[in-house]
N, C-alpha and C. Protein backbone atom coordinates (compact mmCIF):
# COMPACT_ATOMS: atom_id res chain seq x y z
N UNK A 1 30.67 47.75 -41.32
CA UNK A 1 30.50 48.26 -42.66
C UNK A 1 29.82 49.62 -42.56
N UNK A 2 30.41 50.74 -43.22
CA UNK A 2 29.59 52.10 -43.12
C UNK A 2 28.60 51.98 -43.94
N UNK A 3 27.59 52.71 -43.58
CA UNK A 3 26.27 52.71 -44.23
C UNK A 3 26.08 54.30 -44.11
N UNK A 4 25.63 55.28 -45.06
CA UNK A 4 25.43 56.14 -45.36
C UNK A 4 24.08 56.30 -45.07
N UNK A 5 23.25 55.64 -45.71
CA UNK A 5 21.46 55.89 -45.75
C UNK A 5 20.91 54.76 -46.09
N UNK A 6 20.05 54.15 -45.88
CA UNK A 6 19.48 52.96 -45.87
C UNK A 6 17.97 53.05 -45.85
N UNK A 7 17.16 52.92 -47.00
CA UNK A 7 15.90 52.45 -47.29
C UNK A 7 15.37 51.04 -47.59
N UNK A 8 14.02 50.35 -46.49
CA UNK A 8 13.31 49.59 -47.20
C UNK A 8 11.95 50.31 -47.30
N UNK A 9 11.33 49.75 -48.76
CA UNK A 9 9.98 49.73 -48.93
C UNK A 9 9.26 48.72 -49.30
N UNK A 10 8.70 48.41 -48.58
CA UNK A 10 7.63 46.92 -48.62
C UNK A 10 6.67 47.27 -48.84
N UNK A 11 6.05 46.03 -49.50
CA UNK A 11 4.62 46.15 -50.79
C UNK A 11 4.11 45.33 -50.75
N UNK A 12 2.76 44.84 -50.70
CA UNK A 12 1.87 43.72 -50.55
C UNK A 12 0.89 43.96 -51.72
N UNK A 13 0.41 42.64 -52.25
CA UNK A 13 -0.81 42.77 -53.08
C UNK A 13 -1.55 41.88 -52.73
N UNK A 14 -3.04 42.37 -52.44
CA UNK A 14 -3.74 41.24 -52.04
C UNK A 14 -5.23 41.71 -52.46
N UNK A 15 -6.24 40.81 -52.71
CA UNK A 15 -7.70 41.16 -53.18
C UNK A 15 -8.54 41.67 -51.86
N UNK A 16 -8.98 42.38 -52.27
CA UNK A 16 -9.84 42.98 -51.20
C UNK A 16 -11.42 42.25 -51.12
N UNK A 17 -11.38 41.23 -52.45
CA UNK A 17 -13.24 40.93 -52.20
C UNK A 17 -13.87 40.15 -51.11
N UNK A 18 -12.64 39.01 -50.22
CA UNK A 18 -13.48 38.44 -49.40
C UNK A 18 -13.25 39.57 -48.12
N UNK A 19 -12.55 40.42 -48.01
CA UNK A 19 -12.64 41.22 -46.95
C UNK A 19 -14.05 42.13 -47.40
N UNK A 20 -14.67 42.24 -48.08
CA UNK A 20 -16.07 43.09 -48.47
C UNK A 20 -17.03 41.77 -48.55
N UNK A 21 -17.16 40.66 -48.90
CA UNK A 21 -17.34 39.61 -48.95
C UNK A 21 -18.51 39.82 -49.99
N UNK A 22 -17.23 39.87 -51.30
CA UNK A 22 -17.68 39.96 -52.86
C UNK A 22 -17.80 38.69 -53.70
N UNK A 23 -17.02 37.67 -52.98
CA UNK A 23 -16.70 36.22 -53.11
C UNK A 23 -15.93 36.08 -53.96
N UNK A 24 -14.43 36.50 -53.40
CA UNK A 24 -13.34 36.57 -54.10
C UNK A 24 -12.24 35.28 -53.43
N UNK A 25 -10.77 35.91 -53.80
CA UNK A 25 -10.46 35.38 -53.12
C UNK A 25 -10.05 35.61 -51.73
N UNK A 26 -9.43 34.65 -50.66
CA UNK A 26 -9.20 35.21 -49.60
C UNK A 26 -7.98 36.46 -49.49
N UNK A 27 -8.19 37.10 -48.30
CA UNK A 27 -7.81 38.50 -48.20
C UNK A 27 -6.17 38.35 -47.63
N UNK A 28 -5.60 37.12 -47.97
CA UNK A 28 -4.22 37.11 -47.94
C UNK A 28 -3.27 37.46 -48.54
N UNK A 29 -1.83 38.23 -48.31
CA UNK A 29 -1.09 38.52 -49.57
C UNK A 29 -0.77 37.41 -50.67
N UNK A 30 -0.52 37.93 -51.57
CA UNK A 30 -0.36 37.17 -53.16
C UNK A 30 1.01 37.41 -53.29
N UNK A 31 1.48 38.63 -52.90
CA UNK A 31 2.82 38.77 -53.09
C UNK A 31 3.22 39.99 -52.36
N UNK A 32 4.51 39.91 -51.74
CA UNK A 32 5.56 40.47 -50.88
C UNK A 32 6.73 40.88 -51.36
N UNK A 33 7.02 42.15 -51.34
CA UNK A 33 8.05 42.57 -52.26
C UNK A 33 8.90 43.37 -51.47
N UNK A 34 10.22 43.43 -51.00
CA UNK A 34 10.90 44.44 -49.88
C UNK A 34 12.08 44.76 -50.79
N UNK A 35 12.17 46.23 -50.86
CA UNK A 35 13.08 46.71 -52.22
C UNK A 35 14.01 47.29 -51.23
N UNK A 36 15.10 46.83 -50.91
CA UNK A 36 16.13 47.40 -50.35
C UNK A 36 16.96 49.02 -51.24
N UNK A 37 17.47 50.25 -50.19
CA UNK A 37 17.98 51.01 -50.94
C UNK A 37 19.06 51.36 -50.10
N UNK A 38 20.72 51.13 -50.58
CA UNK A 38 21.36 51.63 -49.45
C UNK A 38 22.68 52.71 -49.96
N UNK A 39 23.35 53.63 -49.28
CA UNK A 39 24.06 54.35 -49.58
C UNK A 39 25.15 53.95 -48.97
N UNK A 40 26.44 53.13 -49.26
CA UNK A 40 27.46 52.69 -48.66
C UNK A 40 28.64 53.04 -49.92
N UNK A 41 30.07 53.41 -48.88
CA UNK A 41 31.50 52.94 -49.17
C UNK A 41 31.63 51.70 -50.15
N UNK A 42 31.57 50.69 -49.08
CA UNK A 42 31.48 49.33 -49.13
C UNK A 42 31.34 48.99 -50.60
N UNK A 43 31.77 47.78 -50.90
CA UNK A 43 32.52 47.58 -51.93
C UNK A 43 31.00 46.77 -52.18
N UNK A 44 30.21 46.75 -53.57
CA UNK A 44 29.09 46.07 -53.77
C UNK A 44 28.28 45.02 -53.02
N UNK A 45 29.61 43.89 -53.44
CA UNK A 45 29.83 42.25 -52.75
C UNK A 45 29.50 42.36 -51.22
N UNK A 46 30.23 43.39 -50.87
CA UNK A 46 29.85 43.22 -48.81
C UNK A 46 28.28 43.56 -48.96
N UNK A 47 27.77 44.19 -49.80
CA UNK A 47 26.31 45.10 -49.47
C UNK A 47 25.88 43.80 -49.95
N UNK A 48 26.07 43.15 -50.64
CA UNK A 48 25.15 41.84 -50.92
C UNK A 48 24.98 40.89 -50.32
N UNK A 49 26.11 40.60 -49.50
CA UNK A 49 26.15 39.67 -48.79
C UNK A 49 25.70 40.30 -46.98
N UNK A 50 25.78 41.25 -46.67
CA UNK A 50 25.08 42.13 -45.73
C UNK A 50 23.60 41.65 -45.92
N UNK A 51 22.80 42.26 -46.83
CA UNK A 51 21.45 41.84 -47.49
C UNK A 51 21.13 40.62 -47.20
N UNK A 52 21.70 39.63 -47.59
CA UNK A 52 21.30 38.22 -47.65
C UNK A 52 21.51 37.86 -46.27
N UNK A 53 22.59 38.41 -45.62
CA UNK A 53 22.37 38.37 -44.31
C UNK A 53 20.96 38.30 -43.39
N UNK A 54 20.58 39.74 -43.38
CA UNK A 54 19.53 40.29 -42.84
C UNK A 54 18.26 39.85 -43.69
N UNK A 55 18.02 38.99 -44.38
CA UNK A 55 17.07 38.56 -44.98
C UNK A 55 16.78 36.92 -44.55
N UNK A 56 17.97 36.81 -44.19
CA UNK A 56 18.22 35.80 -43.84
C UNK A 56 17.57 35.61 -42.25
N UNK A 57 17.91 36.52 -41.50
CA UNK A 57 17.33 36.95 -40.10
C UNK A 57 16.15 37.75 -39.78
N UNK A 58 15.64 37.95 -40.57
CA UNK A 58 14.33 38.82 -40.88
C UNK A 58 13.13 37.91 -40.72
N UNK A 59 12.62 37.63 -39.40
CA UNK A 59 11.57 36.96 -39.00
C UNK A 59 10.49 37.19 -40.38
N UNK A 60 9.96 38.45 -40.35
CA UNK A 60 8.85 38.49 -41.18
C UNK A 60 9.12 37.71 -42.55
N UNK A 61 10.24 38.20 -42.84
CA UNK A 61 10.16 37.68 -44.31
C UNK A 61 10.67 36.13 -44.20
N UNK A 62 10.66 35.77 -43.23
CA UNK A 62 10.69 34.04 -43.17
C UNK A 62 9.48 33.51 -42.68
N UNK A 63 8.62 34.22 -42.58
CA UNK A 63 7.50 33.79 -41.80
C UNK A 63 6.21 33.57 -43.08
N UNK A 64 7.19 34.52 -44.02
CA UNK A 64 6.00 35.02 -45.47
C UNK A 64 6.61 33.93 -46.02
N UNK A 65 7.79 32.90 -45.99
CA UNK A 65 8.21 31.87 -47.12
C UNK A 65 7.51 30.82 -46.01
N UNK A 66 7.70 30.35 -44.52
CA UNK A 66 6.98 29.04 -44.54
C UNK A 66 6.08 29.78 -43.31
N UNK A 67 4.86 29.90 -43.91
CA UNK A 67 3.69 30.40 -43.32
C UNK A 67 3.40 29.44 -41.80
N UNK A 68 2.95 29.94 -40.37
CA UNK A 68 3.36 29.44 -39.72
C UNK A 68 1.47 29.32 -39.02
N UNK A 69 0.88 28.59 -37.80
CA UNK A 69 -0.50 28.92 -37.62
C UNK A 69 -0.19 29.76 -36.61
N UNK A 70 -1.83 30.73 -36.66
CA UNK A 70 -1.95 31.29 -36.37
C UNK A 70 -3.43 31.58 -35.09
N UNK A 71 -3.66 32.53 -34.27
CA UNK A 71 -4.08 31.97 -33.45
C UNK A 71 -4.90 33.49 -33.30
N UNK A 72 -6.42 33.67 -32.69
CA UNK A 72 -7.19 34.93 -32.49
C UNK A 72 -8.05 34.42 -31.13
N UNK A 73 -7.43 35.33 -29.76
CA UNK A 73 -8.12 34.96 -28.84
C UNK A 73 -8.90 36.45 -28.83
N UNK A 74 -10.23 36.35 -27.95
CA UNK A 74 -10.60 37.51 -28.48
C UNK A 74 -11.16 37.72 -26.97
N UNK A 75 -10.79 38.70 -26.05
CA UNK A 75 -11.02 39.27 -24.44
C UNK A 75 -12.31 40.29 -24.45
N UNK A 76 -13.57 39.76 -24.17
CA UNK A 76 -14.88 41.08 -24.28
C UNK A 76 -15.08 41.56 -22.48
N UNK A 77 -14.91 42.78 -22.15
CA UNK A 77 -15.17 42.99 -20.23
C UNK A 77 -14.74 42.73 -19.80
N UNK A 78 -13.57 41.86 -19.86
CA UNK A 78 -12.49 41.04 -19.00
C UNK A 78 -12.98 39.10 -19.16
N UNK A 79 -13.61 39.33 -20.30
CA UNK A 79 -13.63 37.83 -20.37
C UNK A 79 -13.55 37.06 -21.34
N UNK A 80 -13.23 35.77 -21.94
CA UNK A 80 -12.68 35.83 -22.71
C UNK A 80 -13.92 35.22 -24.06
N UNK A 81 -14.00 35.57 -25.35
CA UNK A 81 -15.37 34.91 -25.83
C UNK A 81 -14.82 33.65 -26.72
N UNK A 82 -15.66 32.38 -26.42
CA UNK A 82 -15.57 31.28 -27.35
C UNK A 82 -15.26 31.02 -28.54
């Protein structure tokens, strides 16, 4: 499928108070927004179904629908801290 020009812009909203520790809420996104922009030939229907494609395969944005654990090892001098 030709593609002419192709923009995403992704957007997060999230509270900043427990990252200042204002006693808010936690400093996780609330919401995720990826606004696709594309310049194609291509007949609408293919660009839509292209999209859903790649949304479809888009680790991140499957990772933002079933949140997965997560893990912080932390290396101080070459060693590792508790």
């Amino acid at each position: 499928m030709p593609i002419h020009e192709a923009e995403a812009d992704v957007r997060a909203t999230f509270s900043i108070a427990d990252k200042y520790e204002l006693g808010g809420p936690p400093g996780a996104f609330q919401r995720v927004t990826f606004a696709l922009t594309v310049e194609s030939p291509a007949p609408a229907e293919r660009v839509r179904r292209l999209a859903a494609h790649a949304e479809r395969a888009c680790h991140a944005a499957q990772t933002f629908r079933a949140p997965v654990p997560t893990e912080l090892t932390v290396t101080h001098n070459g060693s590792p801290l508790p």
